[in-house]
Protein backbone atom coordinates (compact mmCIF):
# COMPACT_ATOMS: atom_id res chain seq x y z
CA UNK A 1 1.42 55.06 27.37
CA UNK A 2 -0.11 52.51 29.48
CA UNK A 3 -2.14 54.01 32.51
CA UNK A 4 -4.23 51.91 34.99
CA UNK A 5 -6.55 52.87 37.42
CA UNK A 6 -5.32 50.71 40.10
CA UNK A 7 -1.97 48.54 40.83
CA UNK A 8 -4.36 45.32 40.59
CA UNK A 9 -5.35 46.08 37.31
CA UNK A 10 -1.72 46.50 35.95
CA UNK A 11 -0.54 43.37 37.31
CA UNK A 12 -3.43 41.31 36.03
CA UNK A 13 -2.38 42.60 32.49
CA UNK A 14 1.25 42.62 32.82
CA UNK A 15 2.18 39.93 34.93
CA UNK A 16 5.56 41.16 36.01
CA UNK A 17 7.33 39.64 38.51
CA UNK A 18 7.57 42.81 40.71
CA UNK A 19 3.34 42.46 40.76
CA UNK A 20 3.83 38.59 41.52
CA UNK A 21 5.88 38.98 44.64
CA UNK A 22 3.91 41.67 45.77
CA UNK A 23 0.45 39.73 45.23
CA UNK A 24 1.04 36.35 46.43
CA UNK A 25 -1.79 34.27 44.91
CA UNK A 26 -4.98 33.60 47.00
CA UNK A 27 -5.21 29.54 47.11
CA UNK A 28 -2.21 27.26 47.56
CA UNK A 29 -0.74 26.06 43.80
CA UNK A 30 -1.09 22.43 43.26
CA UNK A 31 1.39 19.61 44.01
CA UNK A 32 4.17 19.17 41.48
CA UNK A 33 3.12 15.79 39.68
CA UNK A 34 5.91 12.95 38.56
CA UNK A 35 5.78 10.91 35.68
CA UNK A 36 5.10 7.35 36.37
CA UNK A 37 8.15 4.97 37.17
CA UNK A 38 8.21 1.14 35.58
CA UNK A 39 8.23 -0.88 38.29
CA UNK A 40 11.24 -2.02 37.32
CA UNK A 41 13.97 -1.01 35.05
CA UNK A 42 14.37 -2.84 31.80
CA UNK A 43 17.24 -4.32 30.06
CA UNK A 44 18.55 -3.98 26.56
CA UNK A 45 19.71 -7.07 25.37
CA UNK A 46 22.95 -7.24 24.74
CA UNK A 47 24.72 -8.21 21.69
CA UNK A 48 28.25 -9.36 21.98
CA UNK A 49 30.75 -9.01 18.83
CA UNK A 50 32.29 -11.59 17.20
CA UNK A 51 36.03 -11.40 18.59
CA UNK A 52 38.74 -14.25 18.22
CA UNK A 53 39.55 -15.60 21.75
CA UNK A 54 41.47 -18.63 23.13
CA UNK A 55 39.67 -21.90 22.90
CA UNK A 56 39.82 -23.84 26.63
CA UNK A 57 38.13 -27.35 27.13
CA UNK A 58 35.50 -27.97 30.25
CA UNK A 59 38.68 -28.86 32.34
CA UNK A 60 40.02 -25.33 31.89
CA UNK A 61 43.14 -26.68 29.28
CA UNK A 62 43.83 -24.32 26.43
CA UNK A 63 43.06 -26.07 23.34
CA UNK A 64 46.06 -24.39 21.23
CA UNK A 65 43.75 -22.61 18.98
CA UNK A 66 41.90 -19.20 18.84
CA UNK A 67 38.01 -19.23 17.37
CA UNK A 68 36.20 -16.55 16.41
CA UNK A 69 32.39 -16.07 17.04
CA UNK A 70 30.23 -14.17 19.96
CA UNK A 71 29.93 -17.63 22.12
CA UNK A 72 33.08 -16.51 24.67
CA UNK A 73 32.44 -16.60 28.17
CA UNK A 74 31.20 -13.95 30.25
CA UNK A 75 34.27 -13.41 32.43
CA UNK A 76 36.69 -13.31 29.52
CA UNK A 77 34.71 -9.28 28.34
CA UNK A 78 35.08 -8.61 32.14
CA UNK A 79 37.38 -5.26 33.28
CA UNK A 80 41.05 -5.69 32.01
CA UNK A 81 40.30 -9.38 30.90
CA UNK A 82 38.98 -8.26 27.30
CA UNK A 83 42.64 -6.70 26.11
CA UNK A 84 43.93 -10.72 27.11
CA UNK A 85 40.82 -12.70 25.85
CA UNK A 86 39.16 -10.57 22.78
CA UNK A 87 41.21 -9.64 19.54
CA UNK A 88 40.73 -8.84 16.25
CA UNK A 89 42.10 -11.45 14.35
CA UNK A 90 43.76 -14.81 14.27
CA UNK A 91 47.23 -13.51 14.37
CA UNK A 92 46.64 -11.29 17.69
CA UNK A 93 45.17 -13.96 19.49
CA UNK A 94 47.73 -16.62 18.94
CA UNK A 95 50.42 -14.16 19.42
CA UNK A 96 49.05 -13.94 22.42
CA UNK A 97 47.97 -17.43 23.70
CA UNK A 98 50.40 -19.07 21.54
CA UNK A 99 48.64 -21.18 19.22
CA UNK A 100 50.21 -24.26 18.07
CA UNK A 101 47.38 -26.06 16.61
CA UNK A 102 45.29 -24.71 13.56
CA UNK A 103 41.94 -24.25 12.99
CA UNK A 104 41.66 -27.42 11.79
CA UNK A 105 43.77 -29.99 13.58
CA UNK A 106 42.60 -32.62 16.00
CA UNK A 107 41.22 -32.23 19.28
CA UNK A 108 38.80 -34.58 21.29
CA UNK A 109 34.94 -34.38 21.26
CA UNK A 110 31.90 -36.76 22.51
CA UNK A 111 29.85 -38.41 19.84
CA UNK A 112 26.97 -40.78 20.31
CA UNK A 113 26.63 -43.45 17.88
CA UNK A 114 23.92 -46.25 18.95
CA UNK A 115 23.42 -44.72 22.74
CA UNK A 116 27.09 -45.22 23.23
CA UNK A 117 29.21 -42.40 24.10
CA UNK A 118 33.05 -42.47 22.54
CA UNK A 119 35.42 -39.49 22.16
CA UNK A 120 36.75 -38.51 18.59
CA UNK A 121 40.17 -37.43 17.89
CA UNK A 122 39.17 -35.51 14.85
CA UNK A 123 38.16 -32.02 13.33
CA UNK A 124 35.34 -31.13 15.25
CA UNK A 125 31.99 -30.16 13.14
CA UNK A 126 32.33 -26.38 12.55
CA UNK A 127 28.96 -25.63 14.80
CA UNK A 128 30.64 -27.39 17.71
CA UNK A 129 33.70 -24.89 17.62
CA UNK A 130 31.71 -21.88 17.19
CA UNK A 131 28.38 -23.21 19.94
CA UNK A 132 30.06 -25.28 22.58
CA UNK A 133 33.35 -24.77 22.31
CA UNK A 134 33.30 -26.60 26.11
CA UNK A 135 32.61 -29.90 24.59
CA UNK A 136 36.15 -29.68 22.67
CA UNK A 137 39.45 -31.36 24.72
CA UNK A 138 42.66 -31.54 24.61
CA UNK A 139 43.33 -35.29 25.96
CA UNK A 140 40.66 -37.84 25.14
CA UNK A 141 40.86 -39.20 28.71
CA UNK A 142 39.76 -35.21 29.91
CA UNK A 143 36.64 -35.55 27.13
CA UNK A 144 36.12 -39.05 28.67
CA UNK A 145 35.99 -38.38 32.07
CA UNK A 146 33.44 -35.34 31.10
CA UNK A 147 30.88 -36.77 29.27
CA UNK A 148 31.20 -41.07 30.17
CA UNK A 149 29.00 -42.25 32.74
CA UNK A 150 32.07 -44.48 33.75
CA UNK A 151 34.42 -41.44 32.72
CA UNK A 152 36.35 -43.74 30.38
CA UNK A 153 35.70 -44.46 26.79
């Protein structure tokens, strides 16, 4: 069995918490200390999936077609506007937005031959569609009015 002399002397071995609230400790204990904060939080970048969404021109028309990359806009991720805007393939998205034009049919885009700005009623190069799908129109007098200084062609 353990014997001790004095209560002190079995506390200072033991520690129990019946000695600790009956000794309270002799100097005041330290301040708690907090990990640094950054000065200010840091974002993840964020990488958006490649969904198929509805293709509208700088105007706001809907181009008749659906496009798939990660280039959408912002708003169209946004609350319930994902389920509208975002799908998972061609079919959903021009169920949806009924398509009537294929991936490859004509629309109107700027092209700058000689310093001269003209709109083309052709397929549109493939990085166009998929970078800045804004630069595509439905009417050539909409692409002309966007991108002519005169806003005809």
């Amino acid at each position: 069995a353990f014997l001790y002399e004095s209560r002190d002397a079995c506390c200072s071995n033991h520690q129990d918490a019946s000695c600790l609230t009956l000794k309270p400790s002799t100097s005041p204990t330290a301040k708690p200390t907090l990990r640094k904060l950054t000065d200010y939080p840091t974002l993840s970048p964020v990488v958006k999936v490649s969904k198929w969404y509805p293709l509208y021109d700088k105007a706001g028309a809907f181009l008749d077609k659906c496009v798939q990359n990660n280039q959408y806009p912002l708003w169209m991720e946004g609350g319930t506007n994902a389920g509208k805007y975002l799908f998972g393939s061609e079919e959903a998205c021009c169920g949806s937005h009924d398509c009537s034009v294929l991936q490859n049919e004509l629309v109107y885009w700027p092209d700058i031959t000689g310093g001269i700005i003209t709109c083309k009623s052709s397929a549109p190069p493939d990085w166009m569609v998929a970078e800045n799908p804004e630069m595509l129109f439905a009417s050539e007098s909409d692409c002309c009015s966007a991108f002519s200084e005169t806003g005809t062609c």
